[in-house]
PDB file of N, CA and C in Angstrom:
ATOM      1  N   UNK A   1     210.761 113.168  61.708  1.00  0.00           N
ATOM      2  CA  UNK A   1     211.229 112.064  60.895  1.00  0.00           C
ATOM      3  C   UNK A   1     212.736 111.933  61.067  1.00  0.00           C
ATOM      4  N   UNK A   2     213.262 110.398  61.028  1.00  0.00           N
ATOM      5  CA  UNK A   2     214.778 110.455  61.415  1.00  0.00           C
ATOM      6  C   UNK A   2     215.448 110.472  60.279  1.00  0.00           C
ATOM      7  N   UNK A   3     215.829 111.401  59.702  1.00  0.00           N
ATOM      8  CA  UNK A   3     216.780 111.331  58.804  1.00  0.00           C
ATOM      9  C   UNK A   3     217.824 110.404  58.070  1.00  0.00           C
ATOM     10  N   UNK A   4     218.762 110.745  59.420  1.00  0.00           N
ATOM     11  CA  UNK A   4     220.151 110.075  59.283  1.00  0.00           C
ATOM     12  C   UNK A   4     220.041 108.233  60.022  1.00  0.00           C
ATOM     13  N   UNK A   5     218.833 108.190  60.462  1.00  0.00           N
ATOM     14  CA  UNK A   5     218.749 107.008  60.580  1.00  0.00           C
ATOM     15  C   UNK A   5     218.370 105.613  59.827  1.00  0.00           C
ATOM     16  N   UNK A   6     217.644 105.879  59.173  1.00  0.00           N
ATOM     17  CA  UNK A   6     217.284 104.691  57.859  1.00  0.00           C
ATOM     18  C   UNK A   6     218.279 104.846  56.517  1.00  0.00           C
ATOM     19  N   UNK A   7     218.569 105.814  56.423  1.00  0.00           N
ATOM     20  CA  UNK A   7     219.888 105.459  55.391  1.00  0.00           C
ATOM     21  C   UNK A   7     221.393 106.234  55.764  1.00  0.00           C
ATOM     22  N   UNK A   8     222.145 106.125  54.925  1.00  0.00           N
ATOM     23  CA  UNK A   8     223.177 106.041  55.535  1.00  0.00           C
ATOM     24  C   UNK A   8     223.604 107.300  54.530  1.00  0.00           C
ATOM     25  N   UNK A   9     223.905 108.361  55.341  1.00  0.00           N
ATOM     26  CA  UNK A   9     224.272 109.807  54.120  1.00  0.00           C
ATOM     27  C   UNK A   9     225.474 110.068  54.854  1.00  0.00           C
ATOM     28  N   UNK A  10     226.152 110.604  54.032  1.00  0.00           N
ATOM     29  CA  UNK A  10     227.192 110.863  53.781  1.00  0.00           C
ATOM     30  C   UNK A  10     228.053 112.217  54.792  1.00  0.00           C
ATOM     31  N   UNK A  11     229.320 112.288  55.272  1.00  0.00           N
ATOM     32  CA  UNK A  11     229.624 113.088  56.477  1.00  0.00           C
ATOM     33  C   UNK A  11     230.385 113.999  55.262  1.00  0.00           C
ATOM     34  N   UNK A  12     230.434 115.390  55.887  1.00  0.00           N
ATOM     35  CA  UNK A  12     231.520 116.169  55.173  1.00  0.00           C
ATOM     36  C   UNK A  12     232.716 116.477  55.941  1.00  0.00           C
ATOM     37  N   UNK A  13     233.852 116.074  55.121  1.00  0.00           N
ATOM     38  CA  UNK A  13     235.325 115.786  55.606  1.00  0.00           C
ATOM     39  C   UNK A  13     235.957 117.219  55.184  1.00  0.00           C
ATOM     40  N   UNK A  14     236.924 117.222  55.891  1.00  0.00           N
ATOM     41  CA  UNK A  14     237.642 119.041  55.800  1.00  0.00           C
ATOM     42  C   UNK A  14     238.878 119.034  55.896  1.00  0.00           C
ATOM     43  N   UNK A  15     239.796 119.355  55.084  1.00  0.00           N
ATOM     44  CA  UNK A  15     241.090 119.850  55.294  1.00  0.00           C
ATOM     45  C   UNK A  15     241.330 121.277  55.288  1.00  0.00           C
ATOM     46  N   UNK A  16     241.635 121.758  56.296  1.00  0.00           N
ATOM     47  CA  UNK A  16     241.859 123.245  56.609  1.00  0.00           C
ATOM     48  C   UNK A  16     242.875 123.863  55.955  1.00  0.00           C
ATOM     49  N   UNK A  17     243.639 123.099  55.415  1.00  0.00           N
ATOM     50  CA  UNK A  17     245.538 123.551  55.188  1.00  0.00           C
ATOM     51  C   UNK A  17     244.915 123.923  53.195  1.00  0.00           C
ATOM     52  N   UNK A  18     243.977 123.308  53.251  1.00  0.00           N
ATOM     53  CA  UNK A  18     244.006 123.158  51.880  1.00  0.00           C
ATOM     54  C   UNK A  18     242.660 123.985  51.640  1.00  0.00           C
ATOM     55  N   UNK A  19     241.773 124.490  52.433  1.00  0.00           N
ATOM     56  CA  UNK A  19     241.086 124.825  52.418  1.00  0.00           C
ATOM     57  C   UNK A  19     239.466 124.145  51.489  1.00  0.00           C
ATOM     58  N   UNK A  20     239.631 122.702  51.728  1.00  0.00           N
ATOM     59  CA  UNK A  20     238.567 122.388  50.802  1.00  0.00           C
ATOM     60  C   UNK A  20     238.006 121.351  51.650  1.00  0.00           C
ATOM     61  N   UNK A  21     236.773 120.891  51.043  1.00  0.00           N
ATOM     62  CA  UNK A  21     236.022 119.879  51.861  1.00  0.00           C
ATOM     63  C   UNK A  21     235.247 118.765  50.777  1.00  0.00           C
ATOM     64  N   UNK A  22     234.963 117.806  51.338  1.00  0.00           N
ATOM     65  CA  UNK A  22     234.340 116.434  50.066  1.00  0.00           C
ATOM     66  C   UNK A  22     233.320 116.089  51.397  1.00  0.00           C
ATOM     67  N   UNK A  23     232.362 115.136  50.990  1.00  0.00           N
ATOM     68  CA  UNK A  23     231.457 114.218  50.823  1.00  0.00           C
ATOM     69  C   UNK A  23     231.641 112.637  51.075  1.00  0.00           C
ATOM     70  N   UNK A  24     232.007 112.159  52.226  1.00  0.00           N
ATOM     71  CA  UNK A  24     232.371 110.965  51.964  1.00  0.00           C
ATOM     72  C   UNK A  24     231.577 110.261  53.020  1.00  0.00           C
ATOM     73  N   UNK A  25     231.365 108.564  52.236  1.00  0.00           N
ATOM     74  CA  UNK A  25     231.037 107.692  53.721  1.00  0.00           C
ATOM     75  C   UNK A  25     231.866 107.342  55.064  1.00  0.00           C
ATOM     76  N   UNK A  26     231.383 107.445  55.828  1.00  0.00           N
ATOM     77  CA  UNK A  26     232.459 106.997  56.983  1.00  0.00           C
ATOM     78  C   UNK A  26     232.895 106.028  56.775  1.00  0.00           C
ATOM     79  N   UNK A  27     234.441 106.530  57.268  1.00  0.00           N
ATOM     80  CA  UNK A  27     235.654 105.033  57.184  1.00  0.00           C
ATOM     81  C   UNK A  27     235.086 104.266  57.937  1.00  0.00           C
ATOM     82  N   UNK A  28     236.258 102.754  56.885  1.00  0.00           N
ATOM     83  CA  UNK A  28     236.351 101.586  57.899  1.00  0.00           C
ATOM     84  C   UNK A  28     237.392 101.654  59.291  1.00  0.00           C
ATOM     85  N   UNK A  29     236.876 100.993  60.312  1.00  0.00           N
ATOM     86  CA  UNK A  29     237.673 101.187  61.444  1.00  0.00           C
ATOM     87  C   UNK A  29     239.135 100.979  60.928  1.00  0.00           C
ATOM     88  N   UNK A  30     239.740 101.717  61.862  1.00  0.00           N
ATOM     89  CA  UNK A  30     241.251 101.695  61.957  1.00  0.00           C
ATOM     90  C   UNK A  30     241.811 102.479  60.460  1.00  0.00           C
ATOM     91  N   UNK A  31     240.495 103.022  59.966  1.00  0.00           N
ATOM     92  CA  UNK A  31     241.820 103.718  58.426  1.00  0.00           C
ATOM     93  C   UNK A  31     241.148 105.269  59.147  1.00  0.00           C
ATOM     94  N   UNK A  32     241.245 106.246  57.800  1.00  0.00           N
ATOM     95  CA  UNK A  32     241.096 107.627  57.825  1.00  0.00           C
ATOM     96  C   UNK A  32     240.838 108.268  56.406  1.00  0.00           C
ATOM     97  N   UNK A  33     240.392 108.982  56.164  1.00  0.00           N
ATOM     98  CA  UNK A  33     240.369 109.834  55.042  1.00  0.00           C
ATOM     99  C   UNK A  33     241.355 110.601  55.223  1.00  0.00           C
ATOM    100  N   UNK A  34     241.968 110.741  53.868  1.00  0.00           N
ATOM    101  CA  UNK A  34     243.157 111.746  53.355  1.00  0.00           C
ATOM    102  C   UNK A  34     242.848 112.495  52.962  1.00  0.00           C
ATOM    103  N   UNK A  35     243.775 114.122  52.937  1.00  0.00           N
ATOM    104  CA  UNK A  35     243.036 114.662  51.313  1.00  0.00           C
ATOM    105  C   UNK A  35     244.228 114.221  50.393  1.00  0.00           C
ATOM    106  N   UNK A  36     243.121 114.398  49.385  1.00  0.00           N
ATOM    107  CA  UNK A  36     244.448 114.646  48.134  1.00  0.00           C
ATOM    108  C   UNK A  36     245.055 115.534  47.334  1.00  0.00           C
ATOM    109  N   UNK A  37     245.008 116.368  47.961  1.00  0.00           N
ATOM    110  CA  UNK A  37     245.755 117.626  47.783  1.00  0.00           C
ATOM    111  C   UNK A  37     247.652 117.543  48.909  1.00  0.00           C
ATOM    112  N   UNK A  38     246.894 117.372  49.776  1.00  0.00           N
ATOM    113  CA  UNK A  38     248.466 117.597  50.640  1.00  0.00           C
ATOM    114  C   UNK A  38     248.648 115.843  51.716  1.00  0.00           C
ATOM    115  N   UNK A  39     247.939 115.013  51.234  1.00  0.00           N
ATOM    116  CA  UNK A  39     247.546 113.804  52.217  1.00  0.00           C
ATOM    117  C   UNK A  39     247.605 113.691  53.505  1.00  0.00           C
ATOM    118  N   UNK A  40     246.968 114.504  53.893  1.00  0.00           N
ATOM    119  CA  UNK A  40     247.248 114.742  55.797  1.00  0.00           C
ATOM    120  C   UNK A  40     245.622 114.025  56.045  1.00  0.00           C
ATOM    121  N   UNK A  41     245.098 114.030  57.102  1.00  0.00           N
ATOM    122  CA  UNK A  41     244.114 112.954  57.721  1.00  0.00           C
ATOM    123  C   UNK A  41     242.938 114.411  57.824  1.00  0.00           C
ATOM    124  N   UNK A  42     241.974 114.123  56.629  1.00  0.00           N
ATOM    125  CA  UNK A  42     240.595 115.347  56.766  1.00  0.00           C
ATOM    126  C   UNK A  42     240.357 115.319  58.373  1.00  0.00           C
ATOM    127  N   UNK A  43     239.313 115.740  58.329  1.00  0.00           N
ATOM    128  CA  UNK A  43     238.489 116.171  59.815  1.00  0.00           C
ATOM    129  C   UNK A  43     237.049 116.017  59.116  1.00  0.00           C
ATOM    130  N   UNK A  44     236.428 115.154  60.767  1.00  0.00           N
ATOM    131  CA  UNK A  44     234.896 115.058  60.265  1.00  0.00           C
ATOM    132  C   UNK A  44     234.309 116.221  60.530  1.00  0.00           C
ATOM    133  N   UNK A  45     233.488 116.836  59.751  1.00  0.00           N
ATOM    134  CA  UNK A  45     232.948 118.205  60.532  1.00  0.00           C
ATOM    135  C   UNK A  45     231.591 118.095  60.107  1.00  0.00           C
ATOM    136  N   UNK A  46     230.502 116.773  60.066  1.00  0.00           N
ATOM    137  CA  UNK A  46     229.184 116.247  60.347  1.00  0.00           C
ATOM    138  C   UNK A  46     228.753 116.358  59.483  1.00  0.00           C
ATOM    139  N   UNK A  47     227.419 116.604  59.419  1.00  0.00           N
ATOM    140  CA  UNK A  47     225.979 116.335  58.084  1.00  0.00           C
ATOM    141  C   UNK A  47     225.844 117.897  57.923  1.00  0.00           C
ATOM    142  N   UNK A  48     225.945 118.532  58.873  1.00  0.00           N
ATOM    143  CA  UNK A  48     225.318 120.334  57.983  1.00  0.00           C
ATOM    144  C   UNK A  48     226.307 121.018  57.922  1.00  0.00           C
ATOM    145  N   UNK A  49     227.052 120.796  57.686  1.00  0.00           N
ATOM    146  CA  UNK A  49     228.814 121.731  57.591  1.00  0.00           C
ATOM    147  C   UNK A  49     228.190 122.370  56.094  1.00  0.00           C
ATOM    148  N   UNK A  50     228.669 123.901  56.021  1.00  0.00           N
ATOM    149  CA  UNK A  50     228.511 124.303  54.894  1.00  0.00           C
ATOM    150  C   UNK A  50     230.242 125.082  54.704  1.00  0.00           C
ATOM    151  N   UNK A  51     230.756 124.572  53.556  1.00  0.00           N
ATOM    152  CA  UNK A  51     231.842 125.080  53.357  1.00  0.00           C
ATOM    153  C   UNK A  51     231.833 126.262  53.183  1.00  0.00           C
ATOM    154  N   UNK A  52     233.199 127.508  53.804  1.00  0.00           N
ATOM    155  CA  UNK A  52     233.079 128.884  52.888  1.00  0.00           C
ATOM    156  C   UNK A  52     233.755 129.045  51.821  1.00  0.00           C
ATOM    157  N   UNK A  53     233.361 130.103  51.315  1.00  0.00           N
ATOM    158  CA  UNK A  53     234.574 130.268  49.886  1.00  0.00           C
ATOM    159  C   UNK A  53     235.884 129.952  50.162  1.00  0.00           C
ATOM    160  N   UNK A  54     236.742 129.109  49.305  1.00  0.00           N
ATOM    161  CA  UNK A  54     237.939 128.767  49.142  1.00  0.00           C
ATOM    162  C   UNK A  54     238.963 130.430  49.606  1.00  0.00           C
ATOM    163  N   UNK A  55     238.632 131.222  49.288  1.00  0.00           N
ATOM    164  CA  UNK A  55     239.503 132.586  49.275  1.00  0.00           C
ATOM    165  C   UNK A  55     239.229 133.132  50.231  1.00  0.00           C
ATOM    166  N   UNK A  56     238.111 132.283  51.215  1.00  0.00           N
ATOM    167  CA  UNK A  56     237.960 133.088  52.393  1.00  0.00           C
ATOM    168  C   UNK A  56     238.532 132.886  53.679  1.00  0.00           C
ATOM    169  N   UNK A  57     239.542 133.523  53.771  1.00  0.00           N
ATOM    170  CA  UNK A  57     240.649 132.878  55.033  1.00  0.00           C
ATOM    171  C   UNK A  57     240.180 133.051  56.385  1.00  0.00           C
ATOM    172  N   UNK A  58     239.879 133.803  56.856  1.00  0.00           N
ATOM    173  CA  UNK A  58     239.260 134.313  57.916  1.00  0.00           C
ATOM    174  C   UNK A  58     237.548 133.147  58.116  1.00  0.00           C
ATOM    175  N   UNK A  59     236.986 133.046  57.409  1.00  0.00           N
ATOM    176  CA  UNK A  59     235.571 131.861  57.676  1.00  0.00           C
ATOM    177  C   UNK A  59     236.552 130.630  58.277  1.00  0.00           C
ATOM    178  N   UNK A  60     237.330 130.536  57.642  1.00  0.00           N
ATOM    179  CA  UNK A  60     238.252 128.635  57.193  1.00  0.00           C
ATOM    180  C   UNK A  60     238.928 129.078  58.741  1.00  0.00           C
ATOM    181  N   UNK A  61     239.799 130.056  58.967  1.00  0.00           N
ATOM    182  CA  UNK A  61     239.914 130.012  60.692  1.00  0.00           C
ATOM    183  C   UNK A  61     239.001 130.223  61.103  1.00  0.00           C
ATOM    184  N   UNK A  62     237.874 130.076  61.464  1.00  0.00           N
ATOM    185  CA  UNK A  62     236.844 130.174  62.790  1.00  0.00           C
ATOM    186  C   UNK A  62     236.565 129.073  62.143  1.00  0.00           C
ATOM    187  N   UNK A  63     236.357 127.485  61.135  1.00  0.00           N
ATOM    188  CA  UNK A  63     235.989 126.507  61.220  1.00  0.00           C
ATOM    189  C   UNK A  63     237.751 125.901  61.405  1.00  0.00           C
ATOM    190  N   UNK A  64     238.555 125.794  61.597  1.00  0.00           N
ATOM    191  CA  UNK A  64     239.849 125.655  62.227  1.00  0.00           C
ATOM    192  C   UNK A  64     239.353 125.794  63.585  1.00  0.00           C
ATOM    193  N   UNK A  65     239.059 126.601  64.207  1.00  0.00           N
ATOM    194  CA  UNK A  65     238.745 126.797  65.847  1.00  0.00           C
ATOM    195  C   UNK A  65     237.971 125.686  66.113  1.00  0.00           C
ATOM    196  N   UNK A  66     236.290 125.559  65.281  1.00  0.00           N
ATOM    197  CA  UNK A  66     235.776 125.074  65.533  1.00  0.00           C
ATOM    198  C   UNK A  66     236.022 123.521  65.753  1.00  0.00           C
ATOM    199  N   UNK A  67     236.414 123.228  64.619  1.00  0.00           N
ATOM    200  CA  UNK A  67     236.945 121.243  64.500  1.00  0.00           C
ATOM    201  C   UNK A  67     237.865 121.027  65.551  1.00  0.00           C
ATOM    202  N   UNK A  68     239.155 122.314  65.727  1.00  0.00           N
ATOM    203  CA  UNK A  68     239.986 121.652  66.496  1.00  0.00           C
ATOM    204  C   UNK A  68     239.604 121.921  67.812  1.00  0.00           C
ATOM    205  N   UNK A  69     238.662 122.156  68.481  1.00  0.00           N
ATOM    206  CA  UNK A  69     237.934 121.692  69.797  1.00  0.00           C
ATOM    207  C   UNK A  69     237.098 120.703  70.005  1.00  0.00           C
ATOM    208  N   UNK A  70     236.966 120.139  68.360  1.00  0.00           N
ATOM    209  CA  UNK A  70     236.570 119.094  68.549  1.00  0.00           C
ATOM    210  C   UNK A  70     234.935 118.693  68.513  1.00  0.00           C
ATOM    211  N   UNK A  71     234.395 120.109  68.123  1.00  0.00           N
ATOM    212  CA  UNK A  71     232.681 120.270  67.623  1.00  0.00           C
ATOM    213  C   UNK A  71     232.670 120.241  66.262  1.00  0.00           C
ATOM    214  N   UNK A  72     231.453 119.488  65.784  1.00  0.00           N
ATOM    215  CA  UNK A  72     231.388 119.136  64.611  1.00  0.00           C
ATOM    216  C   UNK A  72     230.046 120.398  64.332  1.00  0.00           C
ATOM    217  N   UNK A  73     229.476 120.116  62.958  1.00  0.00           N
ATOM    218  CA  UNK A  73     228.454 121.314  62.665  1.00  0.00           C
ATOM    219  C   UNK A  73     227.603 120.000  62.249  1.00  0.00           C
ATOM    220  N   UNK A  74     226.191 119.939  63.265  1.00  0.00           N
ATOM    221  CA  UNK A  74     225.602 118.747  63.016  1.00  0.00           C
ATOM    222  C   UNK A  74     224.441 119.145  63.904  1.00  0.00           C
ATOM    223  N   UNK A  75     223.320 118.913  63.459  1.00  0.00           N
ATOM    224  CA  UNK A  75     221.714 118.865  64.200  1.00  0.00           C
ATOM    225  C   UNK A  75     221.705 119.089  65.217  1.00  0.00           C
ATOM    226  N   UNK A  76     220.485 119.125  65.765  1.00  0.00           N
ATOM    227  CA  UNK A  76     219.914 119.004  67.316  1.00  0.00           C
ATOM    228  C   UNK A  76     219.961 117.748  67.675  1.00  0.00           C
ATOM    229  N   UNK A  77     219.728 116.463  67.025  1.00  0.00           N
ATOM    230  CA  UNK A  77     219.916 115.433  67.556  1.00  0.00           C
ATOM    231  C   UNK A  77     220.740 114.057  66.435  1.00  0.00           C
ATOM    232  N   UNK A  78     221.197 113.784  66.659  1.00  0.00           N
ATOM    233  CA  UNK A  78     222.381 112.523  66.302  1.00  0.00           C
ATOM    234  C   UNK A  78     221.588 111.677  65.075  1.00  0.00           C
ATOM    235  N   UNK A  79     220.305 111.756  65.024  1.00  0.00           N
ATOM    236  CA  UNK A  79     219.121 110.671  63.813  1.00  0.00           C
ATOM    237  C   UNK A  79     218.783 112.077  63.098  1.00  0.00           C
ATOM    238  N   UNK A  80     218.725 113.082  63.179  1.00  0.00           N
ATOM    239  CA  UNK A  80     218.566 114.085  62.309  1.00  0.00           C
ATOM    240  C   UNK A  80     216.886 114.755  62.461  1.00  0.00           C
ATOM    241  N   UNK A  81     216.591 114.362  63.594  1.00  0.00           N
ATOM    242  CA  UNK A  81     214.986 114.553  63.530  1.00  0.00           C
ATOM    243  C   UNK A  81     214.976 116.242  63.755  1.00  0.00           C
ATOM    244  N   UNK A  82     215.754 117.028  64.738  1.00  0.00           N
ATOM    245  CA  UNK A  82     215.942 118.514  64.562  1.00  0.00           C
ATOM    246  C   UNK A  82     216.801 118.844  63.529  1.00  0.00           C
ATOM    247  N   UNK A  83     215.779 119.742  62.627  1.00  0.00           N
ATOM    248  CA  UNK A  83     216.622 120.414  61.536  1.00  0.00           C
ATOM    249  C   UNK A  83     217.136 121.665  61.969  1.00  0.00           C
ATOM    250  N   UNK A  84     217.374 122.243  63.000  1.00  0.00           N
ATOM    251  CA  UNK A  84     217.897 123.298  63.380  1.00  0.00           C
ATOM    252  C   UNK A  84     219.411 122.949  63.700  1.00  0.00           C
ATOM    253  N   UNK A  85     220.326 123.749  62.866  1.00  0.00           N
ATOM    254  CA  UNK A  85     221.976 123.279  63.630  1.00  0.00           C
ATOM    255  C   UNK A  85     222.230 123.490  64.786  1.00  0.00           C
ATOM    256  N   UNK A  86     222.986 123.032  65.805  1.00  0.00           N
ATOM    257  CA  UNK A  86     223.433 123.796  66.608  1.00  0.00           C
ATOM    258  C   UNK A  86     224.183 125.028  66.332  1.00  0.00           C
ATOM    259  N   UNK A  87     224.249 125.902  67.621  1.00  0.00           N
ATOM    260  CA  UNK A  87     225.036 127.208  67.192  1.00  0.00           C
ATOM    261  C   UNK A  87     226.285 127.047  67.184  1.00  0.00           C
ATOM    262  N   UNK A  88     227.054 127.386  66.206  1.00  0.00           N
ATOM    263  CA  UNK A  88     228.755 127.823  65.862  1.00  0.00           C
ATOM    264  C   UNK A  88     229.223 128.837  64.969  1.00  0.00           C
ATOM    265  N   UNK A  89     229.838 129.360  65.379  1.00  0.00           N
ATOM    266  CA  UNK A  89     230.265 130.994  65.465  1.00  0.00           C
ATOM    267  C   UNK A  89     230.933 131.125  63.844  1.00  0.00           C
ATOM    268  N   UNK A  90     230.102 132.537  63.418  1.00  0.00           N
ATOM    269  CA  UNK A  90     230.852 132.316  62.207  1.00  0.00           C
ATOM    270  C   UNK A  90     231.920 133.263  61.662  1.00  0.00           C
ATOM    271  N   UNK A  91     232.372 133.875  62.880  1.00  0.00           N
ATOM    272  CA  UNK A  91     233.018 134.972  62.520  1.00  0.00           C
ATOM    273  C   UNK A  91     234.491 135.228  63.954  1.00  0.00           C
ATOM    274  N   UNK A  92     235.544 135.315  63.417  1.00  0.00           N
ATOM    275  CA  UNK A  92     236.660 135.756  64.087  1.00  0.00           C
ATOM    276  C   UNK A  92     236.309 136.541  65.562  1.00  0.00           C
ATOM    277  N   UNK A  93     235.584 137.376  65.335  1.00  0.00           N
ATOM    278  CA  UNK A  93     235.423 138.436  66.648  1.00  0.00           C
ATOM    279  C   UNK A  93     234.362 137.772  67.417  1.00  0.00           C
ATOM    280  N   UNK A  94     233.174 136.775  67.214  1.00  0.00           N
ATOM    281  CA  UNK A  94     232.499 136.165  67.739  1.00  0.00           C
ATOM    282  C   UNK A  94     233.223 134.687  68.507  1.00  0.00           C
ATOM    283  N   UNK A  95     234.583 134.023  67.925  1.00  0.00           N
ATOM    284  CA  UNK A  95     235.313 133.204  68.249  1.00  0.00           C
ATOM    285  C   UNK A  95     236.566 134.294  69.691  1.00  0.00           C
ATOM    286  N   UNK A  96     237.002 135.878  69.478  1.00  0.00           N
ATOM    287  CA  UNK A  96     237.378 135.696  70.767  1.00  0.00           C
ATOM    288  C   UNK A  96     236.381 136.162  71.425  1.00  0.00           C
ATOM    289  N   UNK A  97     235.714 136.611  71.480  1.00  0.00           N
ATOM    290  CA  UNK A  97     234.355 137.082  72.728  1.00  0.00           C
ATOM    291  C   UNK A  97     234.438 135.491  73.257  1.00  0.00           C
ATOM    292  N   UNK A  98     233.925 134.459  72.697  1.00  0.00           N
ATOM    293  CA  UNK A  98     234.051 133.487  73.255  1.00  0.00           C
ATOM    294  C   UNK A  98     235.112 132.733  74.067  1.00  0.00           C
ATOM    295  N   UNK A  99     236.212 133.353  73.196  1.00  0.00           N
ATOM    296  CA  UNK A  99     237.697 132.748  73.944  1.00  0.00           C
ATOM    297  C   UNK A  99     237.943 133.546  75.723  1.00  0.00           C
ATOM    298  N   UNK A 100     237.519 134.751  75.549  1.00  0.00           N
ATOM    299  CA  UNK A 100     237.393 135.812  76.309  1.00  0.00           C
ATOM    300  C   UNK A 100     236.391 135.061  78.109  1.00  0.00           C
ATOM    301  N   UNK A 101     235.505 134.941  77.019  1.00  0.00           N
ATOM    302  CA  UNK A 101     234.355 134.162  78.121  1.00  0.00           C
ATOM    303  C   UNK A 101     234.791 132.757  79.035  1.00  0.00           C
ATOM    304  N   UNK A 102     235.283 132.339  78.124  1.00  0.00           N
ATOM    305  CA  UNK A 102     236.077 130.960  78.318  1.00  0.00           C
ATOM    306  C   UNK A 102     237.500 131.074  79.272  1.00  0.00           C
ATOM    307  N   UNK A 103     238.506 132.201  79.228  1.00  0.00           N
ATOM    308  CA  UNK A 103     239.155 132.468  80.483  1.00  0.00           C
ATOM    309  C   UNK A 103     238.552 133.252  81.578  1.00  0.00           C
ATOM    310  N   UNK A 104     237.593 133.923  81.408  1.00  0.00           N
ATOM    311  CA  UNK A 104     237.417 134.374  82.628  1.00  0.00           C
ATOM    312  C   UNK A 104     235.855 133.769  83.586  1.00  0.00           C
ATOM    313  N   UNK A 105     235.413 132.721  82.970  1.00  0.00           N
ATOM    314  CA  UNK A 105     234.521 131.806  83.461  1.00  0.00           C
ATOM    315  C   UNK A 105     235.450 130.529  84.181  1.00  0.00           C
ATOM    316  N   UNK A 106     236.675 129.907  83.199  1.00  0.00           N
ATOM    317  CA  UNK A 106     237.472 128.994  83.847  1.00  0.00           C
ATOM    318  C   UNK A 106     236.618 127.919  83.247  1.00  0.00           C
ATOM    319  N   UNK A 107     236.028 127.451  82.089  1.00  0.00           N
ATOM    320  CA  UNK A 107     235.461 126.270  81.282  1.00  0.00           C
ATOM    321  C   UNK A 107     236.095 126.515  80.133  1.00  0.00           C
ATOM    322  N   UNK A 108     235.769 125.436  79.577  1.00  0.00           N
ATOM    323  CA  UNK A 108     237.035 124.680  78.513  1.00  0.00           C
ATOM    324  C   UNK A 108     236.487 125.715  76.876  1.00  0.00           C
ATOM    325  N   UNK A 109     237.085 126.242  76.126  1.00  0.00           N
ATOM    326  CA  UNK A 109     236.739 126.523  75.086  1.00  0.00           C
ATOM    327  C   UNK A 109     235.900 126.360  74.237  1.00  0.00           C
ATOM    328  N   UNK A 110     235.936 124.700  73.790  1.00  0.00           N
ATOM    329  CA  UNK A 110     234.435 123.804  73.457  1.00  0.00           C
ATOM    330  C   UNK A 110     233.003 124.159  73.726  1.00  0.00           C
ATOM    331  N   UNK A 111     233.136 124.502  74.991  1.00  0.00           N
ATOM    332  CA  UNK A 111     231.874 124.837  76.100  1.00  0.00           C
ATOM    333  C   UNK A 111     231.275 126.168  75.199  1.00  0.00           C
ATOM    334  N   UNK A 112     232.068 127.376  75.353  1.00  0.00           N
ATOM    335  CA  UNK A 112     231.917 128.522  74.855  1.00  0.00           C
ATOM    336  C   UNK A 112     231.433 128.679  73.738  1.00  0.00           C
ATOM    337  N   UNK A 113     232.495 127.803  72.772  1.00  0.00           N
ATOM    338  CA  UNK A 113     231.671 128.280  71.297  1.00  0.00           C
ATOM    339  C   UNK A 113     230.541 127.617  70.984  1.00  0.00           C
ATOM    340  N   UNK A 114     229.923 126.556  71.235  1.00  0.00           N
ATOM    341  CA  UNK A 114     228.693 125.757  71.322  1.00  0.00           C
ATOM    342  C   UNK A 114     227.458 126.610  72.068  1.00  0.00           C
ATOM    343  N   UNK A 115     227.874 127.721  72.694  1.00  0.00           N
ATOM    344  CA  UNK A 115     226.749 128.679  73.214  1.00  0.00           C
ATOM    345  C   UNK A 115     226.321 129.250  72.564  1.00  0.00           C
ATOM    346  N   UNK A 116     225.219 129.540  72.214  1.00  0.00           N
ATOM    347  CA  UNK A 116     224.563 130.970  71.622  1.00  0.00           C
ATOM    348  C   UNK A 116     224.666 132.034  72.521  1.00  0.00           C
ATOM    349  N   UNK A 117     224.100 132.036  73.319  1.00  0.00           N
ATOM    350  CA  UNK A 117     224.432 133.243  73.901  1.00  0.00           C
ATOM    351  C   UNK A 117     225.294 133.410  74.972  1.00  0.00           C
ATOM    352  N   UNK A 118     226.266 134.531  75.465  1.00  0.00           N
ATOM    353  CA  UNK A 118     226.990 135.171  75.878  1.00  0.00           C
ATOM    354  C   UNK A 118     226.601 135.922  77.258  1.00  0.00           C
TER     355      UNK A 118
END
């Protein structure tokens, strides 16, 4: 069944600096979501993003890694019909094994952490 296709649900937005995340519909072209805490421009980080504890600094960098390569935390497929997430790393030492893999393979970072396996 397609999920995300017959209605329209909602993306979860992330500010890293601030460590918090909201619920919002996607902008209209040409604007952005702010937060309002420090007003810098959130980050989309998709439909299954699960926030970690606010006090947890170390989770909030490995989803810092994650956004800023530019992978979101979102299904097997784009309408939501796989409920399985893709894989993204939830832990510091699992982010450099990957970084690790990623210089000495010579592919882009992105590539790496989107792998399950190693």
């Amino acid at each position: 069944m397609c999920f995300y296709a017959f209605a329209h649900y909602k993306l979860h937005y992330v500010c890293v600096a601030c460590r918090v995340s909201f619920k919002k519909h996607h902008p209209a072209p040409n604007t952005e979501h702010l937060c309002p805490n420090c007003a810098a421009p959130l980050l989309c980080a998709g439909h299954d993003f699960a926030a970690p504890s606010r006090n947890d600094v170390r989770a909030w960098s490995v989803v810092a890694t994650v956004l800023g390569e530019g992978l979101r935390y979102d299904g097997l497929t784009p309408c939501g019909c796989g409920k399985e997430p893709k894989y993204r790393p939830r832990t510091r030492a699992e982010v450099r094994t990957r970084r690790v893999a990623a210089q000495r393979e010579g592919v882009p970072l992105s590539e790496t952490l989107a792998r399950r396996d190693l």
